[in-house]
C-alpha atoms as a PDB file:
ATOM      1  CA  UNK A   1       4.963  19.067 -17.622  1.00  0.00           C
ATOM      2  CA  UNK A   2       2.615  19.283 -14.984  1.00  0.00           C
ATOM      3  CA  UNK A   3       3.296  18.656 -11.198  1.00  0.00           C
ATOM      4  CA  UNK A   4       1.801  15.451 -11.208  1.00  0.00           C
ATOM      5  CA  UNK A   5       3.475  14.278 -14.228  1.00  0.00           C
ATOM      6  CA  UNK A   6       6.860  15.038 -12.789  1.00  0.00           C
ATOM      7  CA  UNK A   7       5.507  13.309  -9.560  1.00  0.00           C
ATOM      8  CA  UNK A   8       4.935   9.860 -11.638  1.00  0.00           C
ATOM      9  CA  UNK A   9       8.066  10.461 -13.626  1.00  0.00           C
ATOM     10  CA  UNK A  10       9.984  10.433 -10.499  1.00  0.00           C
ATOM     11  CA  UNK A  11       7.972   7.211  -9.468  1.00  0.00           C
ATOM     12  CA  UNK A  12       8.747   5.025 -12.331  1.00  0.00           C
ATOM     13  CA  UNK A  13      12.170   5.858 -12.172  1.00  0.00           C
ATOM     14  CA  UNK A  14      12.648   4.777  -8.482  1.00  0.00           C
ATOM     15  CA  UNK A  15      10.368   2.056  -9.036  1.00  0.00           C
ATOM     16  CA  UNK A  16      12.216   0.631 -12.303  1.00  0.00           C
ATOM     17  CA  UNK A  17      15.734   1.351 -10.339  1.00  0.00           C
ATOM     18  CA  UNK A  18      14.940  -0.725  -7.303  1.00  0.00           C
ATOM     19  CA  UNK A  19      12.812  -3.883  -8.970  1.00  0.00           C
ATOM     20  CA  UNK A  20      16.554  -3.501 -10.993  1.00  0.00           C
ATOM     21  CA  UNK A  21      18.368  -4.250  -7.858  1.00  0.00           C
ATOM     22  CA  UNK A  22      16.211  -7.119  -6.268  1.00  0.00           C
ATOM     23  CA  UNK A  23      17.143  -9.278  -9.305  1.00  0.00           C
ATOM     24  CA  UNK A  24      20.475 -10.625  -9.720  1.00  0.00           C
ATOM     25  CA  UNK A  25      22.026 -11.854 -12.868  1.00  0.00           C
ATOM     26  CA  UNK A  26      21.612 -15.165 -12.055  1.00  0.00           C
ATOM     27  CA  UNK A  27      17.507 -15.314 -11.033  1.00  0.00           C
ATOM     28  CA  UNK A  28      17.358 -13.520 -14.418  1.00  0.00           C
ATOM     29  CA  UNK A  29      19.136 -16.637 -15.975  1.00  0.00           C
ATOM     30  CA  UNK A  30      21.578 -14.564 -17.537  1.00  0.00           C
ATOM     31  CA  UNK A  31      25.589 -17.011 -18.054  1.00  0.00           C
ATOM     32  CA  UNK A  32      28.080 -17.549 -15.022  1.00  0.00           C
ATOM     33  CA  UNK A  33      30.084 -14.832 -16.687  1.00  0.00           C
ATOM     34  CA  UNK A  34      27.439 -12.476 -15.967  1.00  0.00           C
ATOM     35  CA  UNK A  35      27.006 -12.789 -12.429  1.00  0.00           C
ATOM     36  CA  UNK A  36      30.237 -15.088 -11.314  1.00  0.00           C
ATOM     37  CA  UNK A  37      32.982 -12.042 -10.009  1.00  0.00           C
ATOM     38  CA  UNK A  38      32.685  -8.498  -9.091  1.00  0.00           C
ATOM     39  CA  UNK A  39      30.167  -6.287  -9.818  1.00  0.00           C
ATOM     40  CA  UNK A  40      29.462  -2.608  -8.909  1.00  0.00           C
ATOM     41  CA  UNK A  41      25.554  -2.449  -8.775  1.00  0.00           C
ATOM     42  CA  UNK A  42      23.877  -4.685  -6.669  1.00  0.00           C
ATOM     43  CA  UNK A  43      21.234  -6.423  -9.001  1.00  0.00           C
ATOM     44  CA  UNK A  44      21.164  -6.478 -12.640  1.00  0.00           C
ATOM     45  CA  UNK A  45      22.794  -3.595 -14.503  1.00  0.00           C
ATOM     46  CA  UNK A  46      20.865  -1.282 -16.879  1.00  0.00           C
ATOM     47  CA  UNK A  47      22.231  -2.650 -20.360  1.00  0.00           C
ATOM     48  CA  UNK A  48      21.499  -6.391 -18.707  1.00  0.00           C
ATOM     49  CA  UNK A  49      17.880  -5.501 -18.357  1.00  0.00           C
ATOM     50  CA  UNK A  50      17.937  -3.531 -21.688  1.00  0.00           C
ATOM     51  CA  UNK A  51      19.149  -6.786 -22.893  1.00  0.00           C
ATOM     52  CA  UNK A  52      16.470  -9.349 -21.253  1.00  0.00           C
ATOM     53  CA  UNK A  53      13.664  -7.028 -22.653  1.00  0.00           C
ATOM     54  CA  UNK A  54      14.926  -6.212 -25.801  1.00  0.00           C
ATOM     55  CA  UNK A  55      14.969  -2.683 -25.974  1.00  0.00           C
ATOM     56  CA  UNK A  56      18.069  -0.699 -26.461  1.00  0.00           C
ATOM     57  CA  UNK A  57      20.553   0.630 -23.652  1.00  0.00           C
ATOM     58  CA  UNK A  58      19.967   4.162 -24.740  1.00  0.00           C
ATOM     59  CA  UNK A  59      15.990   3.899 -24.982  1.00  0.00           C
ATOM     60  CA  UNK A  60      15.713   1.766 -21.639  1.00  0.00           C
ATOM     61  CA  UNK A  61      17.894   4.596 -19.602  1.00  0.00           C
ATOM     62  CA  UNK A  62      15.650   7.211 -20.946  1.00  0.00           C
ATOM     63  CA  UNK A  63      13.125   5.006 -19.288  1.00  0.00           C
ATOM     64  CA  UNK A  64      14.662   4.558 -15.992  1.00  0.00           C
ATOM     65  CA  UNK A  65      15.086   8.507 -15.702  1.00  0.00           C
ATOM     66  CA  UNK A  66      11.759   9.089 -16.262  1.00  0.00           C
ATOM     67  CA  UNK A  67      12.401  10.488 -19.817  1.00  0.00           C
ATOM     68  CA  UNK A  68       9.862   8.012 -21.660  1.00  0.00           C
ATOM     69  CA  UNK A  69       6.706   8.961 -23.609  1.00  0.00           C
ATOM     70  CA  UNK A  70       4.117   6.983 -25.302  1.00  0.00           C
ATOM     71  CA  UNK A  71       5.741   3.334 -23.936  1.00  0.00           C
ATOM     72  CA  UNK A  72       4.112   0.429 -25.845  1.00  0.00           C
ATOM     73  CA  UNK A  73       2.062  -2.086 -23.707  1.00  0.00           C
ATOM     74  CA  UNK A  74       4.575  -4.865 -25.732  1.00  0.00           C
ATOM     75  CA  UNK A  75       7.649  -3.044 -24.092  1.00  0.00           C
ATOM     76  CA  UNK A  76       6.246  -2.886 -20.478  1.00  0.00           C
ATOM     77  CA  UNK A  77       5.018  -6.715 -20.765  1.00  0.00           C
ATOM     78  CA  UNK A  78       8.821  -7.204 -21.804  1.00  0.00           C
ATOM     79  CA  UNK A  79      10.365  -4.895 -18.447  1.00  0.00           C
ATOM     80  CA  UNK A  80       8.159  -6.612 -16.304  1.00  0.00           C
ATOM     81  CA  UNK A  81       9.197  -9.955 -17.363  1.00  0.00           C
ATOM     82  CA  UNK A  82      12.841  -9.305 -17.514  1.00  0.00           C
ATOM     83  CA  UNK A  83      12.644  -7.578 -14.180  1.00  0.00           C
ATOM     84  CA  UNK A  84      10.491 -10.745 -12.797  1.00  0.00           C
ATOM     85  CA  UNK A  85       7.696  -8.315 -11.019  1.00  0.00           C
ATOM     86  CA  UNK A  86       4.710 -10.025  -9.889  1.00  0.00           C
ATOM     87  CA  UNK A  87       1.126  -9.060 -11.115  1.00  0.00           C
ATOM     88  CA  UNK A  88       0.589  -6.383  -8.509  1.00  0.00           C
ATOM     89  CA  UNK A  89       3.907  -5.256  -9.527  1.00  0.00           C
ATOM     90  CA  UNK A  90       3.411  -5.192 -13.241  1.00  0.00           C
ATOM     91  CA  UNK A  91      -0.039  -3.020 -12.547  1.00  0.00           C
ATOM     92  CA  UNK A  92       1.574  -0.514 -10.823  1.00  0.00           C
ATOM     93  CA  UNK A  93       4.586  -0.429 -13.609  1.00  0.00           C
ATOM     94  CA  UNK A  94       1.538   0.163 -16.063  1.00  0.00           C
ATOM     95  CA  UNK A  95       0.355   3.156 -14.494  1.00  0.00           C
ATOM     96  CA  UNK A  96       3.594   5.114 -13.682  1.00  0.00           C
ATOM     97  CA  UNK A  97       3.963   4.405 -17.390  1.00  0.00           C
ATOM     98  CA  UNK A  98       0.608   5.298 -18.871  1.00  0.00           C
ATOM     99  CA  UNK A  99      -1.134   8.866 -18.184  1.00  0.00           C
ATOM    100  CA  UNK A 100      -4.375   7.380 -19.165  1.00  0.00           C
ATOM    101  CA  UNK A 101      -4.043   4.495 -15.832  1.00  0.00           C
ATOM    102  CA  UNK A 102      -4.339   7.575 -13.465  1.00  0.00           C
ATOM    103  CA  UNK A 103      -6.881   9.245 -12.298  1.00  0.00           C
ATOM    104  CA  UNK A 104      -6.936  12.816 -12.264  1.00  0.00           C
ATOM    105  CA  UNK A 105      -9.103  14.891 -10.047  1.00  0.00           C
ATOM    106  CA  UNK A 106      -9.347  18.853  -9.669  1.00  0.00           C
ATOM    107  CA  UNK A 107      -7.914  20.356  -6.431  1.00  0.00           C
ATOM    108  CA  UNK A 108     -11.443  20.413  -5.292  1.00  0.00           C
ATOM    109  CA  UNK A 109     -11.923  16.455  -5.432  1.00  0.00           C
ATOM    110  CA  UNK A 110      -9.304  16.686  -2.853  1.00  0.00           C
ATOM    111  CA  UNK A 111     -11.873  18.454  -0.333  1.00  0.00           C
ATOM    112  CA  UNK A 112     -12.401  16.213   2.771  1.00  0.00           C
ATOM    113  CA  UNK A 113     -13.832  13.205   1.618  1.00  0.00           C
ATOM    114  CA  UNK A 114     -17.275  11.669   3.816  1.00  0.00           C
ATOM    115  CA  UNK A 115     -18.716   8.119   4.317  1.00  0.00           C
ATOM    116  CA  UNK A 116     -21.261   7.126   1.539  1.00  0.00           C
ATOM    117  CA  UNK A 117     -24.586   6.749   3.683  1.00  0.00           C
ATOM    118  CA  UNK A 118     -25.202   3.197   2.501  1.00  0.00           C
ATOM    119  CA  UNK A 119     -21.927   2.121   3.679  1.00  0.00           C
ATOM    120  CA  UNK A 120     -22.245   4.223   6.964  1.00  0.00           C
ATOM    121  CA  UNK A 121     -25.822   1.746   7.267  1.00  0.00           C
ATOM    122  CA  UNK A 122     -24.188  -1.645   6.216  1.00  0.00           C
ATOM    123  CA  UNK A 123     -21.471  -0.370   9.199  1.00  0.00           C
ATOM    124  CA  UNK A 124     -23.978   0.323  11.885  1.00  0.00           C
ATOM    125  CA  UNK A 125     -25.514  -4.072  11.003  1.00  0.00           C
ATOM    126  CA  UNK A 126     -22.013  -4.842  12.179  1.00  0.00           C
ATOM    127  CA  UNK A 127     -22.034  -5.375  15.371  1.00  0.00           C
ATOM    128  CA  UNK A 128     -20.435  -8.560  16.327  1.00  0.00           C
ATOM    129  CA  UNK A 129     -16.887  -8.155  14.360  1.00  0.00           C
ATOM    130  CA  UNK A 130     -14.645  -4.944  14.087  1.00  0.00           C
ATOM    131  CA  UNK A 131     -14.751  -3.312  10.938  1.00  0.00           C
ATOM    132  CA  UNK A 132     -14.809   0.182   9.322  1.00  0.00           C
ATOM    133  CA  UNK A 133     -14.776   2.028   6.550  1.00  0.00           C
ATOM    134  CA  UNK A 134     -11.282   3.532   4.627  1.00  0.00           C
ATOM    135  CA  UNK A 135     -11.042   6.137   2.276  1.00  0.00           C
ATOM    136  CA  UNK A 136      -8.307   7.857   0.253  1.00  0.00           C
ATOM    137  CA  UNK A 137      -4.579   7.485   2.085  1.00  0.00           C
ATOM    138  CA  UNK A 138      -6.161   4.664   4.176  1.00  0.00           C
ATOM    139  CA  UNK A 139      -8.116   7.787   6.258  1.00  0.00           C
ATOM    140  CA  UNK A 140     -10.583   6.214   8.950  1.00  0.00           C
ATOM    141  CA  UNK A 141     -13.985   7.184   7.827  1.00  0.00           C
ATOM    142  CA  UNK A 142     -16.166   5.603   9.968  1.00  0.00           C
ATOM    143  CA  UNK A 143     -15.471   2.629  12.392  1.00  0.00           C
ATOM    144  CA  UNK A 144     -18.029   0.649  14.941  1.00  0.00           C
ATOM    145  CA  UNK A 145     -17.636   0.053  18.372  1.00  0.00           C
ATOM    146  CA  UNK A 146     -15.338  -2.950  18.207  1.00  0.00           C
ATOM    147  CA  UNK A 147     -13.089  -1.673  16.130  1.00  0.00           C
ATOM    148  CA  UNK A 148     -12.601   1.474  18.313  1.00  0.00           C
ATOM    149  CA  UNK A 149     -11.766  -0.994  20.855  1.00  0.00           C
ATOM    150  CA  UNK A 150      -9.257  -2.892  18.649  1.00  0.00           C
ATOM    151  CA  UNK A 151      -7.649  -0.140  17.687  1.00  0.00           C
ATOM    152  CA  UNK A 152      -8.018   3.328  19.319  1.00  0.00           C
ATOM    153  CA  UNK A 153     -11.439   5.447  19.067  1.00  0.00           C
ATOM    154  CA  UNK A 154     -10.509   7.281  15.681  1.00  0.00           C
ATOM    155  CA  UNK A 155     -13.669   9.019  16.288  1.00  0.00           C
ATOM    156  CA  UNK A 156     -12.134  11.023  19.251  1.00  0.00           C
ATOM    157  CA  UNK A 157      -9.571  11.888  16.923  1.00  0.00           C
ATOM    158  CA  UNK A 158      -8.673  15.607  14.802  1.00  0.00           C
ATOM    159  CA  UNK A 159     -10.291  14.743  11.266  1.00  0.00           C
ATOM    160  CA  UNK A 160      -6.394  15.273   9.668  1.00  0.00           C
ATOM    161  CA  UNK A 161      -5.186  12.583  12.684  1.00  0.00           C
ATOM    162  CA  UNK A 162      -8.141   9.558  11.189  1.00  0.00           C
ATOM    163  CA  UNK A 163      -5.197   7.687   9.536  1.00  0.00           C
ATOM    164  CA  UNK A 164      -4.538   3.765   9.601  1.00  0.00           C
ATOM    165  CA  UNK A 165      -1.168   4.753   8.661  1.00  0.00           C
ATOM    166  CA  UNK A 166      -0.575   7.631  11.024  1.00  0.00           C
ATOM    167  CA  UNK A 167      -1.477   4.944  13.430  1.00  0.00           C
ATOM    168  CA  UNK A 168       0.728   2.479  12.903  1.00  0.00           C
ATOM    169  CA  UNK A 169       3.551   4.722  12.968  1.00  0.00           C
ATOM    170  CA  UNK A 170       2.600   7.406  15.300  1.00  0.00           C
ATOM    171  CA  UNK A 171       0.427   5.494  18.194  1.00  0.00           C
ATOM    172  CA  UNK A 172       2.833   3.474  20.244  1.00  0.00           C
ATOM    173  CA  UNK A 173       0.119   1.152  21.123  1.00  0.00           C
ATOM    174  CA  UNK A 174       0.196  -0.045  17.552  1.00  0.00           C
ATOM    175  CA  UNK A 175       3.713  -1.432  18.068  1.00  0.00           C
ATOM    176  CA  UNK A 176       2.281  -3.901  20.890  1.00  0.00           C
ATOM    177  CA  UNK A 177      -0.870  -4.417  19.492  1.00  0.00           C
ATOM    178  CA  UNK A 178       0.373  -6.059  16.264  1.00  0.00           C
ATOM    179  CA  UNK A 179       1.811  -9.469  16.814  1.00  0.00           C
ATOM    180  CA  UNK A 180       4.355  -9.108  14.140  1.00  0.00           C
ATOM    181  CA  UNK A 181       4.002  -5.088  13.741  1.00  0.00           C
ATOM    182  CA  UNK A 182       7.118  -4.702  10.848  1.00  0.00           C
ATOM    183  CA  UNK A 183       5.090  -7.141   8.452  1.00  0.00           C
ATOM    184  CA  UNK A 184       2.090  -5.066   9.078  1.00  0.00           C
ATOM    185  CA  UNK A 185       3.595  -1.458   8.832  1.00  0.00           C
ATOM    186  CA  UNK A 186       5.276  -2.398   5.771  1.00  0.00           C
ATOM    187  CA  UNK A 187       2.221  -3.844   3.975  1.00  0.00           C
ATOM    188  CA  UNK A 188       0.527  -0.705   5.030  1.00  0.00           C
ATOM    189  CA  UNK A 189       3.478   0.954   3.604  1.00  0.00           C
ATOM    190  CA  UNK A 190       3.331  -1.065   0.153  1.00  0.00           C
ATOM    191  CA  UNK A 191      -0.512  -0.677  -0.527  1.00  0.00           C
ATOM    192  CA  UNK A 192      -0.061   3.376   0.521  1.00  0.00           C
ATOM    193  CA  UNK A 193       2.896   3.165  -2.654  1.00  0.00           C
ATOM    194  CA  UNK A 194       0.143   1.427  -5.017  1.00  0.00           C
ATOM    195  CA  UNK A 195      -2.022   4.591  -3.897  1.00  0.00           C
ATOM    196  CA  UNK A 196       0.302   6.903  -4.441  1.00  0.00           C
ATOM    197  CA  UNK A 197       1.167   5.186  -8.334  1.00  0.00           C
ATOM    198  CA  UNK A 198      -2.668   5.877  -9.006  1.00  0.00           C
ATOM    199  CA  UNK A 199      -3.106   9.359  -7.654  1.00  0.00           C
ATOM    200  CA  UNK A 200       0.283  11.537  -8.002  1.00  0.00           C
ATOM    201  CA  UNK A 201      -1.353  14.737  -7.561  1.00  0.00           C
ATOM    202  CA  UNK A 202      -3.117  13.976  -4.056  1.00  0.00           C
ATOM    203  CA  UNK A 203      -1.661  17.043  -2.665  1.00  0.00           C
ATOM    204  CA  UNK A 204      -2.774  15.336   1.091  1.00  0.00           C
ATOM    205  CA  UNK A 205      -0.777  12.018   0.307  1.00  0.00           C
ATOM    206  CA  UNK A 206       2.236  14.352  -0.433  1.00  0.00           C
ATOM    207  CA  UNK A 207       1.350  15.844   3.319  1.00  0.00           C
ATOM    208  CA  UNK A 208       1.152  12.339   5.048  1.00  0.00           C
ATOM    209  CA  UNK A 209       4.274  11.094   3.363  1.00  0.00           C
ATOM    210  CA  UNK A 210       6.472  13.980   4.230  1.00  0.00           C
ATOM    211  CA  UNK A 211       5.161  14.101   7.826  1.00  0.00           C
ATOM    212  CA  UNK A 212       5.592  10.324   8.262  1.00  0.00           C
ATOM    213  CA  UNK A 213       9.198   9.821   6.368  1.00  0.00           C
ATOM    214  CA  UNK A 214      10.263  12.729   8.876  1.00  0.00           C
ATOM    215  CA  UNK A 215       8.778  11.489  12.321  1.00  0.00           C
ATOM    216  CA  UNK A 216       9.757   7.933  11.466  1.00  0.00           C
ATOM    217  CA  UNK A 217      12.754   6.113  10.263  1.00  0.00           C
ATOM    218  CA  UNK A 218      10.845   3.141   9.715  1.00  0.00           C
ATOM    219  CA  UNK A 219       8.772   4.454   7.312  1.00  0.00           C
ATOM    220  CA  UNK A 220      10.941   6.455   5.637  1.00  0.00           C
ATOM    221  CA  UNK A 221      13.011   3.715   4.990  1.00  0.00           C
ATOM    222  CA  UNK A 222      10.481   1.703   4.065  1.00  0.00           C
ATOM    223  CA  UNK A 223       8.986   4.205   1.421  1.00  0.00           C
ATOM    224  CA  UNK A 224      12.023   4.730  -0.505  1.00  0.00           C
ATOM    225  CA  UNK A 225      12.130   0.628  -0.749  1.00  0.00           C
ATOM    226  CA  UNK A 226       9.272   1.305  -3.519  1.00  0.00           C
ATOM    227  CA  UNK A 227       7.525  -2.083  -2.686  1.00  0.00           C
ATOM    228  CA  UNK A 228       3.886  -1.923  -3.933  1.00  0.00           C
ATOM    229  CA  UNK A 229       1.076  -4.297  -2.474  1.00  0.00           C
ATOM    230  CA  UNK A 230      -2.408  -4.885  -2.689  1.00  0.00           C
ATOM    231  CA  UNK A 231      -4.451  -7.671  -0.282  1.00  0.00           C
ATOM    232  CA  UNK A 232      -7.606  -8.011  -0.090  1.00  0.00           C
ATOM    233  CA  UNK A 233      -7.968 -10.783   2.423  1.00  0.00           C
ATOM    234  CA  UNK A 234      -5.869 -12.307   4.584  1.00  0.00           C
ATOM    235  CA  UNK A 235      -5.383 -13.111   8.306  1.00  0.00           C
ATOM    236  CA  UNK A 236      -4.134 -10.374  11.122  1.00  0.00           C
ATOM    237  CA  UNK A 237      -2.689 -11.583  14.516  1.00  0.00           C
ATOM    238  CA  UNK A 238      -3.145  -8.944  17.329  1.00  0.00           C
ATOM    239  CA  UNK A 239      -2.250  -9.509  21.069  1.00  0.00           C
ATOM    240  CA  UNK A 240      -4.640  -6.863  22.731  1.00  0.00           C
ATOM    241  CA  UNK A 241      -4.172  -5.952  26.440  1.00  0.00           C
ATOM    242  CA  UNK A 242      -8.081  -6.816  26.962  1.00  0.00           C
ATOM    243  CA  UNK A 243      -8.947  -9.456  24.213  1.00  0.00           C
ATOM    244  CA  UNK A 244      -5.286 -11.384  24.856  1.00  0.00           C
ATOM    245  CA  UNK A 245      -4.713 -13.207  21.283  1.00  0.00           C
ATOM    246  CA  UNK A 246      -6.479 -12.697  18.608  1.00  0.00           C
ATOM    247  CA  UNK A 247      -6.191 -14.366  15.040  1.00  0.00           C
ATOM    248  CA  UNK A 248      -8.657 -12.668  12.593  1.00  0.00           C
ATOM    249  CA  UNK A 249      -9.465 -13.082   8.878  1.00  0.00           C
ATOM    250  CA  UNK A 250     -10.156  -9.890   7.208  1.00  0.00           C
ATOM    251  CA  UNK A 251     -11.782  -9.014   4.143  1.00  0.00           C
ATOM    252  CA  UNK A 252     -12.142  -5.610   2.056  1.00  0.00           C
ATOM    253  CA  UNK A 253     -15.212  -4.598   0.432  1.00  0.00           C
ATOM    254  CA  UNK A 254     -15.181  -1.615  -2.651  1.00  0.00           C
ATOM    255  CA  UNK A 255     -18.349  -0.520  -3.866  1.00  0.00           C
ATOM    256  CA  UNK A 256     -18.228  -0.903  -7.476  1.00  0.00           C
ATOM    257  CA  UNK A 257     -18.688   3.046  -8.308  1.00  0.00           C
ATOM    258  CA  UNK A 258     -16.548   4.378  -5.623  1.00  0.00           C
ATOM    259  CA  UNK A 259     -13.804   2.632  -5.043  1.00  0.00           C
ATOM    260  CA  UNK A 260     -11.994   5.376  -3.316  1.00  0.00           C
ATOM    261  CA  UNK A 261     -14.133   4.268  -0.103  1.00  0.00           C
ATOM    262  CA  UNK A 262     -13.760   0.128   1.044  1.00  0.00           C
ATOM    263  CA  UNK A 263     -15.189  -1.751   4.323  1.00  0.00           C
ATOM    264  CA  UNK A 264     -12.826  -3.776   5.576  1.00  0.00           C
ATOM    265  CA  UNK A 265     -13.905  -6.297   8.599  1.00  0.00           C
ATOM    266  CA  UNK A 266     -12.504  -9.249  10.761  1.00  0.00           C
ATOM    267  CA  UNK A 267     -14.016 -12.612  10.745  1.00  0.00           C
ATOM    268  CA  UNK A 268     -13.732 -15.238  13.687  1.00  0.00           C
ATOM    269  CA  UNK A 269     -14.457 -18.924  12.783  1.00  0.00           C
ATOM    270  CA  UNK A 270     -18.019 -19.935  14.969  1.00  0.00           C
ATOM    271  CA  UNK A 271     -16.240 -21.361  18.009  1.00  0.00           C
ATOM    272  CA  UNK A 272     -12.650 -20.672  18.164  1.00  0.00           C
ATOM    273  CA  UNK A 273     -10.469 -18.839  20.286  1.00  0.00           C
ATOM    274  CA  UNK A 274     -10.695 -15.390  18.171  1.00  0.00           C
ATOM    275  CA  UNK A 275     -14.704 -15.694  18.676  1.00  0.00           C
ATOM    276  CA  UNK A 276     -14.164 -16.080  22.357  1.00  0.00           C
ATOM    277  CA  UNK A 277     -11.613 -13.067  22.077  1.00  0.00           C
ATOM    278  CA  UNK A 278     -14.041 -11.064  20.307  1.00  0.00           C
ATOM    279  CA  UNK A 279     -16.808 -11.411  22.869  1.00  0.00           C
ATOM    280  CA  UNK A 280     -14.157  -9.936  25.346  1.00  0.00           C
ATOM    281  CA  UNK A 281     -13.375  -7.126  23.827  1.00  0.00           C
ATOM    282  CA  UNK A 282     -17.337  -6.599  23.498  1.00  0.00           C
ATOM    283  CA  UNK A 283     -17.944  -6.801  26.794  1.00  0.00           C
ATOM    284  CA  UNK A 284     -16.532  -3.436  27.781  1.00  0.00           C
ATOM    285  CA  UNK A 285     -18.049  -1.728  24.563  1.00  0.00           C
ATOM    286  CA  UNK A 286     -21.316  -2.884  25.993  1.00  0.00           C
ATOM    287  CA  UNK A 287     -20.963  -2.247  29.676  1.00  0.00           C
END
C-alpha cells in the first residue's frame, strides 16, 4: 500500500468514527431502548450504524479501520444516510472510499505552483473590490491592491509564508480583523479537510498541517474534528482598523480546466455602507 493510500485509509476511518459520534440514537430514529439509559460511546455505536445501513458488524468495522476495498456506491449511499451526512459530506465519504475520486499527481506536480496568466489579467481589471487568486492548500497566488489592504500584503511575504490559512492562524491581526474569527478559521479549517480528502499525497499539505496543529491549539483541535466544507459564496464581516465595518459578499471563481487555481472576490451592494467602506480602504492604496 502506498503512502497515500495509507494516508486516505487513515482519513476515512477518522472521518466515519466522528460523523459516528455527532449522531445519537435518537436523530437516527432508532427505539427509546436504544438511546434512553447509559451508554459508553457518545453517538451511535458501530453495530447501530451497521444496523441502519445494512451491512454487517464485522464488514462495517473493517470499514471504520480503514480495512475496506472495492466499497459499492449502494453501500456508501446507505453509510451516508444512516450516518445523516450532508451532500458535501457524502462527497468527501466517496472519495476517502474510492481510489479512482482522487487525484494523483507525481512528486513533480507538487513543484511550486504559479498564477495562470489569464487569471493574473482578469485580477489586474479588478480594481474596485478585493480579490485574489488561491491555489492548492488555499496558497495566495496573486492578490490586488485592496486585498493587500484587507488582509496583509502577501506579496511582501516568503513564497512558503503565501497561506490564507497560515494567516488566520499565525497573523494576530487576523484574530481582530474577522468579526466572528472562530466561524471563519474553522470553515477555513473544513474546506482545507475537503482538500486534503482529494489530494492525500500533497507532501506540502502534510507540511502545513503539521506546522499549524503544532503552533496552534485551535487548529489542531479543530483538524482532528474531521468537519469537511465547501462554500462558494457567502457573506464575510470584517471590522478593519482603516475601513471600520465591513459586510462583504464573496464569490469563488474555478476555471473549468484548472481547478486547482480559483478567484475569489468581495462584492459591496451600489450604495451601502460596505461600498463606502471599500472606498476607504482605497484611499490609502491610491495615495
Amino acid at each position: 500500500m502506498s503512502e497515500a493510500d495509507h494516508e486516505a485509509n487513515t482519513e476515512l476511518r477518522e472521518f466515519l468514527r466522528t460523523r459516528r459520534a455527532r449522531v445519537s440514537p435518537r436523530e437516527a430514529g432508532l427505539s427509546a431502548d436504544a438511546w434512553q439509559g447509559p451508554r459508553r460511546v457518545p453517538g451511535l455505536r458501530r453495530e447501530e450504524v451497521a444496523r441502519l445501513a445494512g451491512v454487517s458488524v464485522d464488514y462495517y468495522i473493517r470499514l471504520e479501520r480503514g480495512r475496506g476495498a472495492n466499497v459499492s456506491d449502494a453501500v456508501l449511499e446507505a453509510l451516508a444516510r444512516a450516518l445523516r451526512l450532508d451532500g458535501t459530506e457524502r462527497a468527501h465519504l466517496f472519495t476517502l472510499a474510492g481510489p479512482e475520486h482522487r487525484r494523483r499527481r507525481t512528486p513533480e506536480a507538487w513543484t511550486v505552483q504559479r498564477v495562470r496568466p489569464g487569471l493574473l489579467r482578469v485580477l489586474g481589471t479588478l480594481d474596485t473590490t478585493p480579490a485574489l487568486v488561491l491555489g492548492r492548500r488555499y496558497d495566495v497566488l496573486a492578490s490586488n491592491a485592496l486585498a493587500r489592504a484587507l488582509y496583509t500584503d502577501f506579496e511582501a511575504l516568503p513564497v512558503r509564508e503565501r497561506n490564507m490559512v497560515r494567516f488566520l492562524f499565525l497573523d494576530g491581526a487576523a484574530r481582530t480583523l474577522y468579526a466572528d474569527w472562530p466561524a471563519a478559521a474553522r470553515s477555513t479549517v473544513a474546506g482545507l479537510r475537503l482538500y486534503a480528502g482529494r489530494h492525500p499525497d500533497d507532501p506540502l499539505l502534510a507540511d502545513l498541517v503539521a506546522e499549524l496543529s503544532e503552533r496552534d491549539a485551535d487548529f489542531g483541535r479543530w483538524w482532528a474534528d474531521h468537519d469537511v466544507s465547501e462554500r462558494g459564496h457567502g457573506v464575510k464581516h470584517y471590522r478593519h482598523p482603516v475601513a471600520g465595518e465591513l459586510v462583504l459578499g464573496y464569490e469563488t471563481l474555478a476555471p473549468t480546466t484548472d481547478p486547482d487555481q480559483i478567484l475569489g472576490m468581495h462584492t459591496a451592494e451600489p450604495g451601502s455602507p460596505a461600498e463606502a467602506a471599500l472606498r476607504r480602504l482605497a484611499a490609502p492604496v491610491g495615495s
